[in-house]
Structures are given as structure tokens and as C-alpha cells.
Protein backbone atom coordinates (compact mmCIF):
# COMPACT_ATOMS: atom_id res chain seq x y z
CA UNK A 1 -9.56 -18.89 22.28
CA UNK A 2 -10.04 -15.37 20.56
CA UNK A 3 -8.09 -13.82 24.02
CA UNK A 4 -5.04 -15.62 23.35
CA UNK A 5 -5.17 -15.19 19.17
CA UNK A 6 -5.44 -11.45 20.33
CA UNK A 7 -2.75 -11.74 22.40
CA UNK A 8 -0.27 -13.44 20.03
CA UNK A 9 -1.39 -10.66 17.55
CA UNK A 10 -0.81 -8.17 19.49
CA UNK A 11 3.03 -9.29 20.77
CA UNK A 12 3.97 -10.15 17.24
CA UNK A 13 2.77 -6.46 16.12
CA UNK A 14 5.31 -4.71 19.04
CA UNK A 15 7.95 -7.13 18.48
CA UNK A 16 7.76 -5.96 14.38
CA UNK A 17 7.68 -2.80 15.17
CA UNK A 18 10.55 -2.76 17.47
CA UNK A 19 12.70 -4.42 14.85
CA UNK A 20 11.42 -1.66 12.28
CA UNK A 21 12.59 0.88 14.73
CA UNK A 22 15.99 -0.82 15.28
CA UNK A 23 16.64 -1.73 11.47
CA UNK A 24 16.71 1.92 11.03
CA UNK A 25 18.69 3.92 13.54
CA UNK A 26 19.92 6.88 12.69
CA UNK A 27 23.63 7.76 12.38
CA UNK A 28 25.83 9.99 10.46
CA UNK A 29 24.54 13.37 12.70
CA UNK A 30 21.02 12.25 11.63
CA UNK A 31 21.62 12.21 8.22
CA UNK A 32 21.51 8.60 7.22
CA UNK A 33 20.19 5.61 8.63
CA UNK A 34 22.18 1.75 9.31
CA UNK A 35 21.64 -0.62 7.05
CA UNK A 36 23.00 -3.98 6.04
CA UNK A 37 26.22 -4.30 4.40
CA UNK A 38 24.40 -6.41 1.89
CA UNK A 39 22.39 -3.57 0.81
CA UNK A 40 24.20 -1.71 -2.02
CA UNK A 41 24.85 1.97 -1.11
CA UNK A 42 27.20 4.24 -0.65
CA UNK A 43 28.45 4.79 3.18
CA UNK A 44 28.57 8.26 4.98
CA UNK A 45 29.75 7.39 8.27
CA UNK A 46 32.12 4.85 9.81
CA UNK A 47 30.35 1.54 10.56
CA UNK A 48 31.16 1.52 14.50
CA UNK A 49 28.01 3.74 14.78
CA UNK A 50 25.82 0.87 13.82
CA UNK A 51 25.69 -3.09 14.78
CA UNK A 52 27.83 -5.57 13.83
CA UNK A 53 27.46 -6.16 9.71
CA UNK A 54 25.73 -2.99 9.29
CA UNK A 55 26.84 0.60 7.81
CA UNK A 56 25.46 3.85 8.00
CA UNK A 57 24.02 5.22 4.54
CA UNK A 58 22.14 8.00 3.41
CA UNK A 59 18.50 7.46 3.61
């Protein structure tokens, strides 16, 4: 039982941590990050380097 709780705990840590990494590519020549277009900020590079509803603003 504690193998698979470790297990699930383990895969739900990497899968977190790869949607950290993704919520915050870089764009703008490194100098701001995407975010959603719900979040209130000022953009500082067209949105078609990011994913669809997001925009790139400074960090």
C-alpha cells in the first residue's frame, strides 16, 4: 500500500512541476514570461509567442 501512495505522490509532484514550468515560458527575448489574459498586466510582446489565451508580460 505505501509503494503505490509513493508512487501517486511522486507522479502528481512531476506532473506539478511540469505545469509550473509551462505556466511560465519565457518570451519577449527573455524578458517576460506568458501569462493568462485574465491576469491584469501590461503586454510586451505579441501573444503568438505564447498558447492560446495567454500573453507575454513582464515578469
Amino acid at each position: 500500500f505505501s509503494k503505490v501512495f509513493l508512487l501517486a505522490a511522486i507522479l502528481f509532484l512531476s506532473i506539478r512541476s511540469g505545469w509550473s514550468q509551462m505556466r511560465f515560458r519565457k518570451c519577449g527575448n527573455d524578458l517576460g514570461y506568458c501569462t493568462s489574459v485574465r491576469n491584469r498586466c501590461r503586454a510586451i510582446a505579441p501573444p503568438t509567442e505564447c498558447g492560446p489565451n495567454e500573453k507575454c508580460c513582464k515578469r
